[in-house]
Protein backbone atom coordinates (compact mmCIF):
# COMPACT_ATOMS: atom_id res chain seq x y z
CA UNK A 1 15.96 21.30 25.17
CA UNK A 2 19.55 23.29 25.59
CA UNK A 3 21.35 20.79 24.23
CA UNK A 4 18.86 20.63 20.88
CA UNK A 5 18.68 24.52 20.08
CA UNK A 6 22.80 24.67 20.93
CA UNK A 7 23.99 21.65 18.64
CA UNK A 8 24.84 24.11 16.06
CA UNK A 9 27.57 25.44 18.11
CA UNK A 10 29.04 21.61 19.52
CA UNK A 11 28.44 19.73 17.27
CA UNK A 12 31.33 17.21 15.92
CA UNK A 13 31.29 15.23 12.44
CA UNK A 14 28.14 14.55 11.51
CA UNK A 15 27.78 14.23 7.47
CA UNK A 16 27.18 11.49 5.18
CA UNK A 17 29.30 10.19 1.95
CA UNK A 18 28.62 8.02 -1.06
CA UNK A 19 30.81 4.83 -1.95
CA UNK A 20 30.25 2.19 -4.47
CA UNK A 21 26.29 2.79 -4.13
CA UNK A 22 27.09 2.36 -0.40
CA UNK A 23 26.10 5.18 1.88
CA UNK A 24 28.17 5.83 5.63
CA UNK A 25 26.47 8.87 8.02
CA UNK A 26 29.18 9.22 10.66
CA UNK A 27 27.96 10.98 13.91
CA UNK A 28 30.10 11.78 16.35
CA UNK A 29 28.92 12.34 19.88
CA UNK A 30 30.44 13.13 23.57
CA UNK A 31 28.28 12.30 27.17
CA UNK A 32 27.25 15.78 27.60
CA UNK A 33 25.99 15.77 23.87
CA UNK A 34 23.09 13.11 24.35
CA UNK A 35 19.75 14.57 26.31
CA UNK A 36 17.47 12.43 28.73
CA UNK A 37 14.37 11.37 27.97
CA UNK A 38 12.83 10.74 24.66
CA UNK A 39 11.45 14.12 24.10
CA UNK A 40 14.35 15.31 24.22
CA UNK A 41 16.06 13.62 22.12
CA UNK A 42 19.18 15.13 20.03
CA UNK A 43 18.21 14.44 16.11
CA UNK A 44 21.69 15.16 13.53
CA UNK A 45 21.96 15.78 10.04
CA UNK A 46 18.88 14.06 7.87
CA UNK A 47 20.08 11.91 4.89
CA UNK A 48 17.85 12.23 1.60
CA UNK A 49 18.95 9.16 -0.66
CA UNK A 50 17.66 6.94 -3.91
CA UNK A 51 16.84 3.92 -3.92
CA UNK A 52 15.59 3.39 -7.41
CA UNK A 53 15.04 5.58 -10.15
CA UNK A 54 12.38 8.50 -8.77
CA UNK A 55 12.41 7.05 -5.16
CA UNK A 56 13.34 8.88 -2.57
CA UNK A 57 14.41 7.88 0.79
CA UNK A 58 14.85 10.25 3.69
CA UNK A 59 16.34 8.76 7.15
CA UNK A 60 16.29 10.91 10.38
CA UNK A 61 18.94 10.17 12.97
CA UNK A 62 17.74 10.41 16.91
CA UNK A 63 19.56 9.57 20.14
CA UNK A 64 18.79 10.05 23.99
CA UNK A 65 19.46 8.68 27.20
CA UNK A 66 16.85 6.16 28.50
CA UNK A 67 15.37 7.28 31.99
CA UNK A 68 14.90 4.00 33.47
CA UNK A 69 18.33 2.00 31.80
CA UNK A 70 20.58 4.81 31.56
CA UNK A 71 21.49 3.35 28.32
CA UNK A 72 21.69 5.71 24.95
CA UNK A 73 18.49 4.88 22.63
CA UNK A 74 19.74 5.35 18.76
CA UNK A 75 16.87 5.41 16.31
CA UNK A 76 16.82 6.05 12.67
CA UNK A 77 13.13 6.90 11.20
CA UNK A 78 12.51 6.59 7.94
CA UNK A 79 9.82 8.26 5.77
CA UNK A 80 8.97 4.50 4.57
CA UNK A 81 8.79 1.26 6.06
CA UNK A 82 11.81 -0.60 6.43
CA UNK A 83 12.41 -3.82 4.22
CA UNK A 84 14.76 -6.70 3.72
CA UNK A 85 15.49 -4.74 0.44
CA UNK A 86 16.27 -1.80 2.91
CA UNK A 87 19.17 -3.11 5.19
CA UNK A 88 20.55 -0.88 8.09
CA UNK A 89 23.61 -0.86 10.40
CA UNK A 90 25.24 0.16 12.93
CA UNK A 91 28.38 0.69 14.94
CA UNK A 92 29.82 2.69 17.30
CA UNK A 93 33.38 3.72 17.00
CA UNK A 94 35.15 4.87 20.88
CA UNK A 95 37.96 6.24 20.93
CA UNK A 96 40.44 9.30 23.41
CA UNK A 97 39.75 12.69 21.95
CA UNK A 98 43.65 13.51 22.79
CA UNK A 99 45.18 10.64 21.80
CA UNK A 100 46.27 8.37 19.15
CA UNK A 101 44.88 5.45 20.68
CA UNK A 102 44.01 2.50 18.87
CA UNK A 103 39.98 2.68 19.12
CA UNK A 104 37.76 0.06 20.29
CA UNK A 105 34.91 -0.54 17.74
CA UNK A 106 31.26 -1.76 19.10
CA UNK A 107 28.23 -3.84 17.28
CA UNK A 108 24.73 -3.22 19.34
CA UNK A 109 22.45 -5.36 19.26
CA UNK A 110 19.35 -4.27 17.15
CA UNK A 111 15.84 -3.32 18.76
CA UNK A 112 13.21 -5.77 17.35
CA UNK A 113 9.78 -3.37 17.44
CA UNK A 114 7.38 -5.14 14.78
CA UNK A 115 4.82 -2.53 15.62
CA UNK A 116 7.02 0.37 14.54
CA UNK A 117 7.97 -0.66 10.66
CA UNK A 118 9.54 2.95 10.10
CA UNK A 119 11.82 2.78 12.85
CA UNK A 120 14.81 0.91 13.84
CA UNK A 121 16.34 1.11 17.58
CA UNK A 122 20.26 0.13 19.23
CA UNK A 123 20.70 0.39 23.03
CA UNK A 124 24.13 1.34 23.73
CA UNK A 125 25.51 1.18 27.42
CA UNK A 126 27.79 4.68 27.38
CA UNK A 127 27.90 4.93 31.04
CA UNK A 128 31.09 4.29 31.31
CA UNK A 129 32.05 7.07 28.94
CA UNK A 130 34.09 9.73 30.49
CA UNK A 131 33.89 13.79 29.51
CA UNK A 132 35.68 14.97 27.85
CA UNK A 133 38.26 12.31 27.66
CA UNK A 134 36.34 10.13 25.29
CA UNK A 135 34.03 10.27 22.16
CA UNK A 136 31.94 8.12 20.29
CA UNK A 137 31.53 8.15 16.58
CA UNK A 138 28.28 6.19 15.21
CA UNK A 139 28.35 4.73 12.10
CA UNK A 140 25.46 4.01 9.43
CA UNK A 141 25.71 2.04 6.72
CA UNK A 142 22.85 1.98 4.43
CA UNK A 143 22.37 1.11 0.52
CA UNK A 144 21.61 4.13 -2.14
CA UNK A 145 22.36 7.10 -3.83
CA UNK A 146 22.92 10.27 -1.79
CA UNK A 147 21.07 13.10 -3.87
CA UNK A 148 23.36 15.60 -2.92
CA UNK A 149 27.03 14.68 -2.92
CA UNK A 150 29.41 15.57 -0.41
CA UNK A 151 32.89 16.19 -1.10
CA UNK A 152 34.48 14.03 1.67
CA UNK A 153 35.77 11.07 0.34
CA UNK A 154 36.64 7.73 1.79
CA UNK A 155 40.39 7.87 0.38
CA UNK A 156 40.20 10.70 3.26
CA UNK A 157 40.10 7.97 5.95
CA UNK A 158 42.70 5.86 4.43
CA UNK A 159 44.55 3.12 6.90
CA UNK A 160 41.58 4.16 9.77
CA UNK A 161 39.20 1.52 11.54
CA UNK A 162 36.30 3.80 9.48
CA UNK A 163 37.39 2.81 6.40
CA UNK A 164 37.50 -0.93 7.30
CA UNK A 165 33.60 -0.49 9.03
CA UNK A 166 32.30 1.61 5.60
CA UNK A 167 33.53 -1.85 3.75
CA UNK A 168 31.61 -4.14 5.84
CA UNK A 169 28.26 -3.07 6.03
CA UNK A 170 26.59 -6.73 5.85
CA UNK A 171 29.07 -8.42 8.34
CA UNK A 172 28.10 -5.60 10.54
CA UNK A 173 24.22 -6.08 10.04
CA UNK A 174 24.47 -9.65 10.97
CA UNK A 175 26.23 -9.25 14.15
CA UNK A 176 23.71 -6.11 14.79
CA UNK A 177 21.23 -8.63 14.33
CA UNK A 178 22.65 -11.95 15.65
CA UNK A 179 24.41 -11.36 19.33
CA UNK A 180 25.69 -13.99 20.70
CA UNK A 181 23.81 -15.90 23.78
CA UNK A 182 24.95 -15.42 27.47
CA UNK A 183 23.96 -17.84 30.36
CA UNK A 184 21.39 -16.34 33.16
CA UNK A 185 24.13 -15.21 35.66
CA UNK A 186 25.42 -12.76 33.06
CA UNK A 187 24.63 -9.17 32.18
CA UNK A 188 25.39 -7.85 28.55
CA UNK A 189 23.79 -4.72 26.64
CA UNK A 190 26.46 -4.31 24.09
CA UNK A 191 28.87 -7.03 22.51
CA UNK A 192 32.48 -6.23 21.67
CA UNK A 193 33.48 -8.33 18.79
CA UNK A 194 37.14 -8.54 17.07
CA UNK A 195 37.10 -9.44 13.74
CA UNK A 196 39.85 -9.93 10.89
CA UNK A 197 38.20 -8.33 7.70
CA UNK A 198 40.63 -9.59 5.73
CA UNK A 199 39.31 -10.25 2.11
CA UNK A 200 39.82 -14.21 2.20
């Protein structure tokens, strides 16, 4: 409960940005940030979007530390169920807060909850995350039309991994959504995936 009421005061980026009827919420987060427990949880910056002409979409952003895994829970609720027309995704951007180090970009898998049609879910495995060395910067990418601008731009982020992710939305989805299999002896929560987003 600290940790919600003090956000104000700690908080890092967390705003959203239009681009070519593409929309990217960047949220970035530290260990100490994320609360236990679901009640808990730590809920940034709302985005209210269109979809089509007089519909509106609003998405909340949620994320807290499972009790019993340890791992982070991320969960975006929407005010309508999701659809295929509706695609979602995520990935989570680590990287040294002091440092010019080249950042090392992760694709969760996706939670599959049928009986929840307004949510969607990502575990992430952060335990290895060290305060307050490192940060972790999540990033949504969503189709529609913010209804109120911001004045950030993506020319901002020019020649940055963030700029490549905001371009690849559906490549992202599909790994989100398609991990890759692991034989019974192995443990995975998280795949890290290098890919050349070249154009051809």
């Amino acid at each position: 409960q600290i940790k919600r009421l003090s956000y104000s005061t700690i908080k890092k980026d967390d705003f959203a940005f239009e681009q070519s009827g593409s929309i990217s919420k960047y949220w970035t987060l530290n260990k100490n940030m994320v609360p236990e427990g679901e009640d808990d949880f730590l809920e940034g910056l709302e985005c209210i979007f269109e979809i089509s002409e007089d519909i509106l979409l609003t998405f909340k952003f949620r994320v807290f530390s499972d009790l019993s895994s340890r791992n982070w829970r991320v969960e975006v609720v929407s005010c309508r169920p999701f659809s295929a027309s509706q695609p979602i995704s995520l990935c989570a951007v680590e990287r040294d807060c002091s440092a010019s180090a080249v950042p090392s970009v992760y694709f969760p898998q996706a939670g599959h909850e049928a009986s929840v049609e307004n949510h969607k879910t990502w575990s992430l495995d952060m335990r290895h995350l060290s305060y307050p060395e490192k940060e972790v910067t999540l990033i949504f990418c969503f189709p529609g039309k913010l209804e109120k601008h911001s004045e950030f731009k993506l020319e901002n982020i020019d020649g940055s991994v963030l700029k490549t992710v905001a371009k690849n939305c559906s490549l992202i989805k599909n790994i989100n959504e398609h991990q890759i299999n692991v034989n019974s002896t192995a443990s995975v929560t998280m795949s890290l995936v290098i890919c050349n987003f070249s154009k051809h």
